[in-house]
N, C-alpha and C. Protein backbone atom coordinates (compact mmCIF):
# COMPACT_ATOMS: atom_id res chain seq x y z
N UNK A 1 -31.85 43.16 171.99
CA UNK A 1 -31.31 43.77 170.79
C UNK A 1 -32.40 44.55 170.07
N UNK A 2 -31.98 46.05 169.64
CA UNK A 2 -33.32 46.60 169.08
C UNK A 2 -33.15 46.03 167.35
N UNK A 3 -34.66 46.16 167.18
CA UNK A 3 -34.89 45.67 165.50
C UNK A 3 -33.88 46.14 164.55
N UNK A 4 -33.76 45.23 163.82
CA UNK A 4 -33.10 46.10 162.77
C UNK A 4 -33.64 46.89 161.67
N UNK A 5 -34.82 46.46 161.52
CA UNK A 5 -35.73 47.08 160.39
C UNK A 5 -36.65 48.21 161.07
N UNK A 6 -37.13 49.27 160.55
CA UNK A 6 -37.44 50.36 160.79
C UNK A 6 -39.35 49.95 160.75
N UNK A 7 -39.56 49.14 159.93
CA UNK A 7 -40.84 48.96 159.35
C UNK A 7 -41.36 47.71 159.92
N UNK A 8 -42.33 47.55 159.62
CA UNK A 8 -43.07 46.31 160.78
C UNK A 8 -42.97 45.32 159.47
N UNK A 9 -42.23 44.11 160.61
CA UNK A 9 -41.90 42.77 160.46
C UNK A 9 -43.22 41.92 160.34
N UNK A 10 -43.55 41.22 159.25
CA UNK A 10 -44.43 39.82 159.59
C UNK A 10 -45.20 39.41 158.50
N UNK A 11 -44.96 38.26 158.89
CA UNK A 11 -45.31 37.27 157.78
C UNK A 11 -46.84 36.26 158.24
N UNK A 12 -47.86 36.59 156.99
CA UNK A 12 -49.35 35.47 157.30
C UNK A 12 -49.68 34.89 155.96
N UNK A 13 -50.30 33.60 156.86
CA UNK A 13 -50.64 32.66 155.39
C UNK A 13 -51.96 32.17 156.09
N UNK A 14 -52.74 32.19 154.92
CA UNK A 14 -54.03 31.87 155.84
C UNK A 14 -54.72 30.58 154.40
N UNK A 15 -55.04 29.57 155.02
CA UNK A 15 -55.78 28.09 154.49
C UNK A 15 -55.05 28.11 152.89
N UNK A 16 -53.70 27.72 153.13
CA UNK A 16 -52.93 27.98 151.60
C UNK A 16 -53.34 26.42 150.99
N UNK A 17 -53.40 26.75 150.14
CA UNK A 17 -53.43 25.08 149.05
C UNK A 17 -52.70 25.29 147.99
N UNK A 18 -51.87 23.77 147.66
CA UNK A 18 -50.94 23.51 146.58
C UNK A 18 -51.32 22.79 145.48
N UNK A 19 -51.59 22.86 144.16
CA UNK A 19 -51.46 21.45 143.39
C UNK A 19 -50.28 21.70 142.23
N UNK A 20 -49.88 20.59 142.45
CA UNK A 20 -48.53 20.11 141.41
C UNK A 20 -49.50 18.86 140.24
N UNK A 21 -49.77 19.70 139.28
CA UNK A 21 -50.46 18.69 138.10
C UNK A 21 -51.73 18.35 138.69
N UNK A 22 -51.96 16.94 138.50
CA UNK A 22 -53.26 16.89 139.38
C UNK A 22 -53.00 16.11 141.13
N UNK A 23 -51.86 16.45 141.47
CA UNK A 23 -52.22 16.09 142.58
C UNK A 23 -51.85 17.41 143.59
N UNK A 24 -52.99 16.93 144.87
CA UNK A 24 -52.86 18.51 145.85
C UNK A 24 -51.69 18.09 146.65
N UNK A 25 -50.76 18.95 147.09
CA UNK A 25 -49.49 18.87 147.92
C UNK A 25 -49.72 18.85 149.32
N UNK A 26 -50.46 20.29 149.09
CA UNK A 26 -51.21 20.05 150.79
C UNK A 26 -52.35 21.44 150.24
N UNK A 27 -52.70 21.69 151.68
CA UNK A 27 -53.86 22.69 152.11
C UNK A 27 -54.17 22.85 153.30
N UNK A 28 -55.16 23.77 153.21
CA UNK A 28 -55.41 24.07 154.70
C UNK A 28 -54.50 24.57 155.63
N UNK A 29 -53.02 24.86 154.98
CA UNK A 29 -51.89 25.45 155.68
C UNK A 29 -52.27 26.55 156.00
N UNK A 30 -51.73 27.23 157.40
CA UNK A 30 -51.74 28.57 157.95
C UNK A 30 -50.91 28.89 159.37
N UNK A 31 -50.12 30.16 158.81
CA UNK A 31 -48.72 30.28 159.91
C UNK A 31 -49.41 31.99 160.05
N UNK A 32 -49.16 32.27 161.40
CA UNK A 32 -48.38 33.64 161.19
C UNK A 32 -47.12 34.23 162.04
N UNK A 33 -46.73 34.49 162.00
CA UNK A 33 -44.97 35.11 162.32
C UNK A 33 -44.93 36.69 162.56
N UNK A 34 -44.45 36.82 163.59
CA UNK A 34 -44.48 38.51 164.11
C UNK A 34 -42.41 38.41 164.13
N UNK A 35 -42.71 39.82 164.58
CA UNK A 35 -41.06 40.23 164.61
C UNK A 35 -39.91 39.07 165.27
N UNK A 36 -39.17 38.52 165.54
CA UNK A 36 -38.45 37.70 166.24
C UNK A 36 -38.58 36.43 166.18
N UNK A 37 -39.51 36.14 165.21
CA UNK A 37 -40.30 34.46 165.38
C UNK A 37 -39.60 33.76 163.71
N UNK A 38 -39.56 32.67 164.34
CA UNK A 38 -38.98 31.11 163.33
C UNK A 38 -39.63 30.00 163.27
N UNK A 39 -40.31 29.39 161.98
CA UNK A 39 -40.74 28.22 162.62
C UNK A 39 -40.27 27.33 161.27
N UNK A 40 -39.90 26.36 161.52
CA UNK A 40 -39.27 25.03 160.76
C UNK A 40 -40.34 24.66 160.29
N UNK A 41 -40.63 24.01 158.82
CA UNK A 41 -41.27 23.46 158.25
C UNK A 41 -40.53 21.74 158.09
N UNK A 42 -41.54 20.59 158.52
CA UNK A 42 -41.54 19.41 158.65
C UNK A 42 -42.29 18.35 157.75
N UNK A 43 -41.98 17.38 157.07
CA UNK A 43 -42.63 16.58 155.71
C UNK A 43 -41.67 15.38 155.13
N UNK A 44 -42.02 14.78 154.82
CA UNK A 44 -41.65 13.42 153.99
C UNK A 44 -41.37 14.60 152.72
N UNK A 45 -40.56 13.85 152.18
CA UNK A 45 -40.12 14.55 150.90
C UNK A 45 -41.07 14.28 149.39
N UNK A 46 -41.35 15.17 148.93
CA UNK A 46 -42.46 15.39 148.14
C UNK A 46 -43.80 16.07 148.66
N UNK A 47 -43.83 16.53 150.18
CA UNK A 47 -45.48 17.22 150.25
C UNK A 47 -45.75 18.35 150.24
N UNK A 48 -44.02 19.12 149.23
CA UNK A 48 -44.43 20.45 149.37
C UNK A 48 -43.84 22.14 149.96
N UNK A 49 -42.54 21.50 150.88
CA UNK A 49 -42.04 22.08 151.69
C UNK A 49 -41.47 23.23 150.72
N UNK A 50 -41.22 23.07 149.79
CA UNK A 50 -39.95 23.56 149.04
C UNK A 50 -41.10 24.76 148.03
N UNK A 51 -42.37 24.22 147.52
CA UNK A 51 -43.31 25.05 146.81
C UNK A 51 -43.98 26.11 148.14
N UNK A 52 -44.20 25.51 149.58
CA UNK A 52 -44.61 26.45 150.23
C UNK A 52 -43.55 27.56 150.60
N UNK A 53 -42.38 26.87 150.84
CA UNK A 53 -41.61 28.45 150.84
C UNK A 53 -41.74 28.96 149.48
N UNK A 54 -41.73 29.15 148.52
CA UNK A 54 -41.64 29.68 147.39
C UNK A 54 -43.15 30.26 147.27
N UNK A 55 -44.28 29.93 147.89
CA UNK A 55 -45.00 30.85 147.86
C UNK A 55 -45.33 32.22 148.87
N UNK A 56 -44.68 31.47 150.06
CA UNK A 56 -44.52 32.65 151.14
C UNK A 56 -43.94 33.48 150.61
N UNK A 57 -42.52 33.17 149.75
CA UNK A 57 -41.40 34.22 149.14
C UNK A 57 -42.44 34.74 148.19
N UNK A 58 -43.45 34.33 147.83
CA UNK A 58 -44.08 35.43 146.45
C UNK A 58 -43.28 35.11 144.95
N UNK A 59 -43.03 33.56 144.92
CA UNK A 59 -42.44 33.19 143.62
C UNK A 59 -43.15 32.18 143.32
N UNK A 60 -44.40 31.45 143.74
CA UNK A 60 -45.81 30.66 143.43
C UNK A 60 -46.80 31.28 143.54
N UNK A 61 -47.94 31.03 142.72
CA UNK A 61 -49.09 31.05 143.21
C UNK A 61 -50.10 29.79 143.84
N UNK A 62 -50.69 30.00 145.31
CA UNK A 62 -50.73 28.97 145.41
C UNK A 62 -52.60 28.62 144.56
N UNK A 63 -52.96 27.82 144.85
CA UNK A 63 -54.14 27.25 144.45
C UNK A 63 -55.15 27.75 144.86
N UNK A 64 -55.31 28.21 146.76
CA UNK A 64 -56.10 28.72 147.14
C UNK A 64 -55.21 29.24 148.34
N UNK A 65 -55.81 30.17 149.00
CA UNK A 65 -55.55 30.77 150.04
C UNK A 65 -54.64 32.30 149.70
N UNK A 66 -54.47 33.23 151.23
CA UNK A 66 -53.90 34.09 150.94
C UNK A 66 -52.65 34.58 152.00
N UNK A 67 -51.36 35.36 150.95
CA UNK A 67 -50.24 35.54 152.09
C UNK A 67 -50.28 37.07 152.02
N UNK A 68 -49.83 37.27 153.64
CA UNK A 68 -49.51 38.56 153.58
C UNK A 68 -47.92 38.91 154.25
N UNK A 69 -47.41 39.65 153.31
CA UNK A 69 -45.94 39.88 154.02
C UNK A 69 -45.62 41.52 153.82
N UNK A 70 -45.00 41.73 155.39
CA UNK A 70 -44.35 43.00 156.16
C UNK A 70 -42.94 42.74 156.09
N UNK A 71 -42.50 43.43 155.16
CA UNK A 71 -40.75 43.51 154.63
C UNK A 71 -40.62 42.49 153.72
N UNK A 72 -38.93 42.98 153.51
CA UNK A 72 -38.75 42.24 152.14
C UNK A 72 -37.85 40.87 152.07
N UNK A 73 -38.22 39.95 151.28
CA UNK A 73 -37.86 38.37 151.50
C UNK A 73 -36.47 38.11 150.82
N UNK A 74 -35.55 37.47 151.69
CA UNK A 74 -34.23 36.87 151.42
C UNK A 74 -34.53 35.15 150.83
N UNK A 75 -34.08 34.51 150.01
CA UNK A 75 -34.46 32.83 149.96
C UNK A 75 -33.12 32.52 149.46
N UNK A 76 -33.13 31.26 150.43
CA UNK A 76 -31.84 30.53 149.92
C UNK A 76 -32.47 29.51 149.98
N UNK A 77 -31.97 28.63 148.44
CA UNK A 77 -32.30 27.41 148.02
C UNK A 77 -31.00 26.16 147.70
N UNK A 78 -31.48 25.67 147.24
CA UNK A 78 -30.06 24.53 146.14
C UNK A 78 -30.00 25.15 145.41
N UNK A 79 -30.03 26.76 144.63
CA UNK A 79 -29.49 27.24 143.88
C UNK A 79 -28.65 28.64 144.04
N UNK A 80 -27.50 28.83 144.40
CA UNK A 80 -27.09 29.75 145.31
C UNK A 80 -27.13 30.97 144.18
N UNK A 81 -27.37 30.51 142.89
CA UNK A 81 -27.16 31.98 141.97
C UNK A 81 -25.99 32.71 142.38
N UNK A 82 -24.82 31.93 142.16
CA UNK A 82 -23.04 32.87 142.65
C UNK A 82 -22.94 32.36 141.02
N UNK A 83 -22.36 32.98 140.19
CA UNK A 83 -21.68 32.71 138.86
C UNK A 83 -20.32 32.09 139.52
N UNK A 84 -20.23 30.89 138.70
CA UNK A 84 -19.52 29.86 138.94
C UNK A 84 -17.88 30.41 138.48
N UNK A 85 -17.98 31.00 137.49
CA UNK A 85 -17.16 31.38 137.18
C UNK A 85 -15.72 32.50 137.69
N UNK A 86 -16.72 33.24 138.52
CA UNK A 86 -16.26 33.90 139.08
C UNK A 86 -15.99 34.31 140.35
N UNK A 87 -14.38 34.66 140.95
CA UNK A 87 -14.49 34.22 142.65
C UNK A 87 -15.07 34.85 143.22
N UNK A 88 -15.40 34.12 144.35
CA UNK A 88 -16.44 33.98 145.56
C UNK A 88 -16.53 35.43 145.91
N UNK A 89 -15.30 35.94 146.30
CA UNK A 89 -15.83 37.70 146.46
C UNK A 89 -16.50 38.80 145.50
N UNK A 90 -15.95 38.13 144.26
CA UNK A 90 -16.63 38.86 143.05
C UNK A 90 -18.10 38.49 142.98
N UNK A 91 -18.51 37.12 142.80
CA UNK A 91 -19.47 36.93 142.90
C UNK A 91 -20.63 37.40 143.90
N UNK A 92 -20.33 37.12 145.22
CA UNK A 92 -20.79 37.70 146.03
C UNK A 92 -20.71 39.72 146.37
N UNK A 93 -19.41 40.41 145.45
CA UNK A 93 -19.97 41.43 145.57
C UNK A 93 -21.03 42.15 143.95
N UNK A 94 -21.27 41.40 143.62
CA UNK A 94 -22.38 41.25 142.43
C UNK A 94 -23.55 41.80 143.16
N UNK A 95 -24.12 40.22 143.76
CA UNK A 95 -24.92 40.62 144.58
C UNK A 95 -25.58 41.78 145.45
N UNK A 96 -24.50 41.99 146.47
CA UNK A 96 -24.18 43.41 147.36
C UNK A 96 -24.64 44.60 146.45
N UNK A 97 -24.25 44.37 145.58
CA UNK A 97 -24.30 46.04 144.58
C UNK A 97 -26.20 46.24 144.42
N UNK A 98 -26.51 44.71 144.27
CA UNK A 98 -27.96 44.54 143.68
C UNK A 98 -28.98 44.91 145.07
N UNK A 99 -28.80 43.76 145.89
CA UNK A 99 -29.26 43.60 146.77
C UNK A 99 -29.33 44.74 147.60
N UNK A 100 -28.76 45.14 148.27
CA UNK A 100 -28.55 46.67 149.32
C UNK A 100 -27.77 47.15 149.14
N UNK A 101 -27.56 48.01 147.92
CA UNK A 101 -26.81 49.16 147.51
C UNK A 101 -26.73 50.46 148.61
N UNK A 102 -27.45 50.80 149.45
CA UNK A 102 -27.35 51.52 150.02
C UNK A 102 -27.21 51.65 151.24
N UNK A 103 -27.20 50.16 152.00
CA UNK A 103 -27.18 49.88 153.19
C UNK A 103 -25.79 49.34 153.99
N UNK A 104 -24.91 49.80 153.23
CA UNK A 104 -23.51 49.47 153.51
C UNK A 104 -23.52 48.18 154.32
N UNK A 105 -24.44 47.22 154.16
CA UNK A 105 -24.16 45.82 154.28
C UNK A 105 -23.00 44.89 153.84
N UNK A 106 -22.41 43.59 154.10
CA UNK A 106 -21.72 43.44 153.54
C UNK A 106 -21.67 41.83 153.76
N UNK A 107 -21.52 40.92 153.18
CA UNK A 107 -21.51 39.79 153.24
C UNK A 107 -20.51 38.65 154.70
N UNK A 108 -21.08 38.18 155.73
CA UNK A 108 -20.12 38.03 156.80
C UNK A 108 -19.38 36.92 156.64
N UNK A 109 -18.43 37.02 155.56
CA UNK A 109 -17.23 35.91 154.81
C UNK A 109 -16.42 35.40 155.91
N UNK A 110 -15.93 36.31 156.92
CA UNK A 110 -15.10 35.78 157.87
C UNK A 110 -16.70 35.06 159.30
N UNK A 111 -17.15 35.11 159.72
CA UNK A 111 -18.06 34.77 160.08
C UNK A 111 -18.23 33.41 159.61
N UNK A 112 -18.19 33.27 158.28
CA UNK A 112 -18.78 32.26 157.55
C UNK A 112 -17.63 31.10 157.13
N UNK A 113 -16.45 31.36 158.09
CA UNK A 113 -15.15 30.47 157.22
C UNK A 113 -14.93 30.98 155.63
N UNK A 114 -15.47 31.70 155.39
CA UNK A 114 -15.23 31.65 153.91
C UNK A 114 -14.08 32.82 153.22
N UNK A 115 -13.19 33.59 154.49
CA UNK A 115 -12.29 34.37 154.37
C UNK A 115 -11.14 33.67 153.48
N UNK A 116 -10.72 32.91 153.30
CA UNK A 116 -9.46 32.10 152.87
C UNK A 116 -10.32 31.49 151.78
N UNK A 117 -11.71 31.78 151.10
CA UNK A 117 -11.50 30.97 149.86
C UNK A 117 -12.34 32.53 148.49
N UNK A 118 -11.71 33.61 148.96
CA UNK A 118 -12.40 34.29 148.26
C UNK A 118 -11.99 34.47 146.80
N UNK A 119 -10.86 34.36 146.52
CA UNK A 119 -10.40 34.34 145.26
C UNK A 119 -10.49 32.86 144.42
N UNK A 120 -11.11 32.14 145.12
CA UNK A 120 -11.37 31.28 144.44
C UNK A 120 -12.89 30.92 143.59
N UNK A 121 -12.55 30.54 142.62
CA UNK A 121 -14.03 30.29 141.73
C UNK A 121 -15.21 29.85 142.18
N UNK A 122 -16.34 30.11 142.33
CA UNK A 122 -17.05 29.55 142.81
C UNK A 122 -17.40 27.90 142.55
N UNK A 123 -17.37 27.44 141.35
CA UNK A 123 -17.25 26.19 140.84
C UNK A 123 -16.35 25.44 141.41
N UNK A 124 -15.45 26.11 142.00
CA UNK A 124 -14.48 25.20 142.46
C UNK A 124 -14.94 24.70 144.23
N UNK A 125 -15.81 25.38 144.65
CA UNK A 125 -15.83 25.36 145.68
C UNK A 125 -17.26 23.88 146.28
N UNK A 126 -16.84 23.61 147.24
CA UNK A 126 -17.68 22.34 147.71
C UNK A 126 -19.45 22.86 148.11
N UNK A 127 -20.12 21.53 148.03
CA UNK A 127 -21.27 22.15 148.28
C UNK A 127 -21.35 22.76 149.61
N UNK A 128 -20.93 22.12 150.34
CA UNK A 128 -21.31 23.25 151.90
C UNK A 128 -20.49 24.43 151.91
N UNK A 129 -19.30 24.43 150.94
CA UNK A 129 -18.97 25.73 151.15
C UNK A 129 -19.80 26.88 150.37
N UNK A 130 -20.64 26.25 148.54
CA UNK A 130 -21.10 27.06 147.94
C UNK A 130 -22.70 27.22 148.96
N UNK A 131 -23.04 26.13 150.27
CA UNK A 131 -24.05 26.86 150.80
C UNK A 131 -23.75 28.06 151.74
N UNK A 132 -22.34 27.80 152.37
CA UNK A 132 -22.13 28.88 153.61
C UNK A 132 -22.27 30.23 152.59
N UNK A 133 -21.73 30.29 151.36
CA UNK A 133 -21.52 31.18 150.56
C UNK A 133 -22.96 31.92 150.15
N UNK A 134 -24.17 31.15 150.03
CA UNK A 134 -25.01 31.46 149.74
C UNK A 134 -25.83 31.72 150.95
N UNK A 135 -25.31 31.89 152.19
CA UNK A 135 -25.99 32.45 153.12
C UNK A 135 -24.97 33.85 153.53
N UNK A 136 -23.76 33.79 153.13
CA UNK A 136 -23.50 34.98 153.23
C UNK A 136 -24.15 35.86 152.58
N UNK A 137 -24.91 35.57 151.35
CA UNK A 137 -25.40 36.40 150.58
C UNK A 137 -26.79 36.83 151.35
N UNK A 138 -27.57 35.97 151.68
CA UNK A 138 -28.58 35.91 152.29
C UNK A 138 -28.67 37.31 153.41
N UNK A 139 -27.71 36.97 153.99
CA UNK A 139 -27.25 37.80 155.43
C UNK A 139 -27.15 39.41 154.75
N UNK A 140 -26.65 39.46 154.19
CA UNK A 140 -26.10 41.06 153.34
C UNK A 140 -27.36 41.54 152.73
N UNK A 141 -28.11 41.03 152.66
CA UNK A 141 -29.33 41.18 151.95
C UNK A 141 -30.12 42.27 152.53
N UNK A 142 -29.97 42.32 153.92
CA UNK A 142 -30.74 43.16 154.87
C UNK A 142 -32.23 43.11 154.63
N UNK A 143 -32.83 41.72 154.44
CA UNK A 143 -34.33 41.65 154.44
C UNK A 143 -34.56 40.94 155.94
N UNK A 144 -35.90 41.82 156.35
CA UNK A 144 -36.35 40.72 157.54
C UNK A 144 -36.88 39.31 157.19
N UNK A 145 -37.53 39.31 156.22
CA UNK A 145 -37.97 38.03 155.96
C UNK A 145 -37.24 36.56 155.61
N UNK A 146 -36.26 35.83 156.30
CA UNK A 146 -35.60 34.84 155.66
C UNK A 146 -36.30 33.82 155.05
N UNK A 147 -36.19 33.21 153.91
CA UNK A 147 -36.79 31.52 153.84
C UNK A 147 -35.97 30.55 153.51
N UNK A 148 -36.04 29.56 154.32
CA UNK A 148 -34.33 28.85 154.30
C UNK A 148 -34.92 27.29 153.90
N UNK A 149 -34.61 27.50 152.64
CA UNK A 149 -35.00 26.14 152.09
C UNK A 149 -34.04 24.99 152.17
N UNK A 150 -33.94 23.97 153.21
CA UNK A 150 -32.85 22.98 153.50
C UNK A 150 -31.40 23.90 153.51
N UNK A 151 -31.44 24.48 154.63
CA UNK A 151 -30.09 25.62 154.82
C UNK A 151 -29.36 24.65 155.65
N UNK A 152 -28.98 23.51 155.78
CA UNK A 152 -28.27 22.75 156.42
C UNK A 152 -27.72 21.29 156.03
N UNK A 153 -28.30 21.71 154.44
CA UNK A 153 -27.86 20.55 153.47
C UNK A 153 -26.01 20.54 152.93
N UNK A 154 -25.71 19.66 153.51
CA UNK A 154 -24.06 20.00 152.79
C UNK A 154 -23.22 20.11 154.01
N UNK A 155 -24.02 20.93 155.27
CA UNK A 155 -22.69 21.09 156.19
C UNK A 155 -22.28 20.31 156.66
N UNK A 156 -21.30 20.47 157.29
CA UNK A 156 -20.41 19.94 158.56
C UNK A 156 -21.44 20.46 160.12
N UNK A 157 -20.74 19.86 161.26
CA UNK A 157 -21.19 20.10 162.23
C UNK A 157 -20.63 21.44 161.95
N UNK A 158 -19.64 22.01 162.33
CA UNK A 158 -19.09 23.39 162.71
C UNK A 158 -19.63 24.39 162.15
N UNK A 159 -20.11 24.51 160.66
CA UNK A 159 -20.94 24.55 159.74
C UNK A 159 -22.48 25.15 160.04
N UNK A 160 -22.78 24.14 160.71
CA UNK A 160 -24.39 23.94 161.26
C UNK A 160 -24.49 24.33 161.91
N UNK A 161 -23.26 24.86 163.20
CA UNK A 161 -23.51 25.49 164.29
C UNK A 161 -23.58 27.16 164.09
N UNK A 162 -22.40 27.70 162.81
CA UNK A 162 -22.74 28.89 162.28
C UNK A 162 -23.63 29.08 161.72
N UNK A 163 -24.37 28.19 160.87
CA UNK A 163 -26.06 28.65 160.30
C UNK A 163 -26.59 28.97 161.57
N UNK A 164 -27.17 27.98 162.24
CA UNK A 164 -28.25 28.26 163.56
C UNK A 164 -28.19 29.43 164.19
N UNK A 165 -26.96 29.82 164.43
CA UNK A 165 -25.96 30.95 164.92
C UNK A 165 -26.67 32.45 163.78
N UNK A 166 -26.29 32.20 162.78
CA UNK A 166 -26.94 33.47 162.09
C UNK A 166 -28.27 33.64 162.29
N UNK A 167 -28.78 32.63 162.37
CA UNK A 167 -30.73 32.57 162.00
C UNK A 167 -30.60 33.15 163.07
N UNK A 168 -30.35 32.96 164.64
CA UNK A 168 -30.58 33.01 165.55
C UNK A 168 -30.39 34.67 166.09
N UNK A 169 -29.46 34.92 165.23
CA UNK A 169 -28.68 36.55 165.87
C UNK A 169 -29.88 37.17 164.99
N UNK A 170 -30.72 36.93 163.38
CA UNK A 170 -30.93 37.64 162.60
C UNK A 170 -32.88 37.98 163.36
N UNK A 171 -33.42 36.79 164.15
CA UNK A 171 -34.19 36.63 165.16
C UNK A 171 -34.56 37.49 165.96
N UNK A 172 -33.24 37.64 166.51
CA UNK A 172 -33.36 38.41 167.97
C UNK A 172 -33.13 39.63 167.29
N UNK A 173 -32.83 40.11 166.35
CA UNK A 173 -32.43 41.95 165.53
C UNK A 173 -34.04 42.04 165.36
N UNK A 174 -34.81 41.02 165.18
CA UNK A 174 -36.23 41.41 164.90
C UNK A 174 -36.97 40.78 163.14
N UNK A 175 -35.95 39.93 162.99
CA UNK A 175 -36.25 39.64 161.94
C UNK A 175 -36.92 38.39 161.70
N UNK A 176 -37.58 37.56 161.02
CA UNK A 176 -38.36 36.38 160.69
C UNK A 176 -37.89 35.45 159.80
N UNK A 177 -37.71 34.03 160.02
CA UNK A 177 -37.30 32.57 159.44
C UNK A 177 -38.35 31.83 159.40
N UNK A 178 -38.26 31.53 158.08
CA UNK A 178 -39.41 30.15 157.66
C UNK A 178 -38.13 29.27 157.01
N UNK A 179 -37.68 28.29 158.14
CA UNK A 179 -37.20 27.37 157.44
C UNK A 179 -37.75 25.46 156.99
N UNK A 180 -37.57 24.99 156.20
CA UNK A 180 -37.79 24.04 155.40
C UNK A 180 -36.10 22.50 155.99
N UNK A 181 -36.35 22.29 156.61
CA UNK A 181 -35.54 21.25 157.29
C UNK A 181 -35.64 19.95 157.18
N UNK A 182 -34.99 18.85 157.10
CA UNK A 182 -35.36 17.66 157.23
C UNK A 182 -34.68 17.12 158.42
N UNK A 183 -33.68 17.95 158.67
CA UNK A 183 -32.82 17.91 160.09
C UNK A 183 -32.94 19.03 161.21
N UNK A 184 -32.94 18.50 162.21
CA UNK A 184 -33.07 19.52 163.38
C UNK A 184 -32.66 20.70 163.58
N UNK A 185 -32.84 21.71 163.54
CA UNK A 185 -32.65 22.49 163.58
C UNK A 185 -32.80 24.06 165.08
N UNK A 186 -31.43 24.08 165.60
CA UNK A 186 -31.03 24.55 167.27
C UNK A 186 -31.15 25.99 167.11
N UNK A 187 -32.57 26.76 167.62
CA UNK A 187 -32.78 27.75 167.75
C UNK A 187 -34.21 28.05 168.25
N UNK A 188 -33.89 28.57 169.62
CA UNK A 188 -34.72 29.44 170.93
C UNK A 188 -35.95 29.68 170.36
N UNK A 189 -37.31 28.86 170.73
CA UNK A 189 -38.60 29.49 170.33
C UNK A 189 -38.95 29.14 169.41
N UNK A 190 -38.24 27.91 168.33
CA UNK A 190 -38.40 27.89 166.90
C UNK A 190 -39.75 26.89 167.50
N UNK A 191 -40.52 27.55 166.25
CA UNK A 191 -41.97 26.64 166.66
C UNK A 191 -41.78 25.83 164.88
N UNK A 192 -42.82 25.23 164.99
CA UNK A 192 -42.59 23.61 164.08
C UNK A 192 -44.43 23.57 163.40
N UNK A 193 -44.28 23.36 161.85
CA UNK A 193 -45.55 23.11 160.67
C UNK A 193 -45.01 21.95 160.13
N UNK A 194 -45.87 20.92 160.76
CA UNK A 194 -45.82 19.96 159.76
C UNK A 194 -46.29 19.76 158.49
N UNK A 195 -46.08 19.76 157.14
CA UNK A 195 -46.92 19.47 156.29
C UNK A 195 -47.09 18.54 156.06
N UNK A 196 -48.63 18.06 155.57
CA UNK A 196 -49.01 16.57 155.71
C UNK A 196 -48.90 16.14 154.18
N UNK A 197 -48.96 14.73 153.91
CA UNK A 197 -48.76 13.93 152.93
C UNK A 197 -49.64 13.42 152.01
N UNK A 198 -50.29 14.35 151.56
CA UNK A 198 -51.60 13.63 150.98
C UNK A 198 -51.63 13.07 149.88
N UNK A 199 -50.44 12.37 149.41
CA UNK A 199 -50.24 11.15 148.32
C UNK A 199 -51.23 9.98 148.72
N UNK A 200 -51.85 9.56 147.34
CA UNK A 200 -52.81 8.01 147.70
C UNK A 200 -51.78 6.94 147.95
């Protein structure tokens, strides 16, 4: 499959360090990621997983070390940012307007099961559906850079098999995943960062 992005793909982090108050999260972290490449981030909960994507994305600073990123970053978190209020297609074409106004992208709702709940409120909708929802957004985004912070929290199997399924197609177009997992996660080549635990 040729790239989808015109511009060179890739993501580097070189001897990153974290501190949350006075304690360090980690350090000494360092990834780098070329066009087509994924690698799962691995940790006991609390060492960090969730502040290191957020600094790859360029929404931390970390303590020490330095990132460099080629294209522009998509992040999906536990906060899908859809106004609750308003249905799922509205909400999501909010987004669209913001996100790639010009790239006649479009959110893959039927792809995503989420064809049959568009007129409905987002509030109303379950957490794995407000996550499938928040990876439709993700997807429309047209950034190479994904960071998928616990993108498999909430689903169903059937669910899980369409996430992997997107990461996997968005991969092979030439694009890059840093995901944050506590569960396994089924996709070709995905290489694996443990972060370590350096609680006393």
């Amino acid at each position: 499959m040729e790239p989808a992005w015109p511009e060179e793909t890739r993501l580097a982090a070189s001897d990153l360090a974290y501190r949350r108050g006075d304690r360090v999260l980690f350090r000494s972290l360092s990834l780098t990621l070329d066009s087509g490449q994924a690698v799962q981030l691995t940790g006991a909960n609390g060492t960090g997983k969730s502040s290191l994507i957020r600094i790859l994305a360029g929404l931390l600073r970390p303590l020490a070390g330095t990132v460099e990123r080629a294209g522009r970053v998509a992040l999906l978190d536990d906060r899908p940012a859809l106004d609750g209020d308003l249905p799922l297609a509205r909400a999501l074409e909010f987004w669209t307007r913001l996100d790639a106004p010009s790239q006649g992208r479009h959110p893959p709702v039927g792809y995503l099961g989420l064809d049959g709940l568009l007129d409905v409120p987002v509030r109303y909708l379950s957490t794995g559906q407000r996550k499938r929802a928040a990876l439709a957004r993700v997807a429309a985004q047209g950034a190479p850079l994904w960071m998928l912070d616990e993108p498999l929290n909430g689903l169903d199997r059937d669910a899980v098999a369409l996430c992997e399924a997107l990461v996997a197609e968005h991969c092979a177009a030439g694009g890059i995943a840093v995901i944050a997992s506590h569960q396994p996660f089924a996709l070709p080549g995905l290489a694996m960062l443990a972060v370590p635990d350096f609680a006393p």
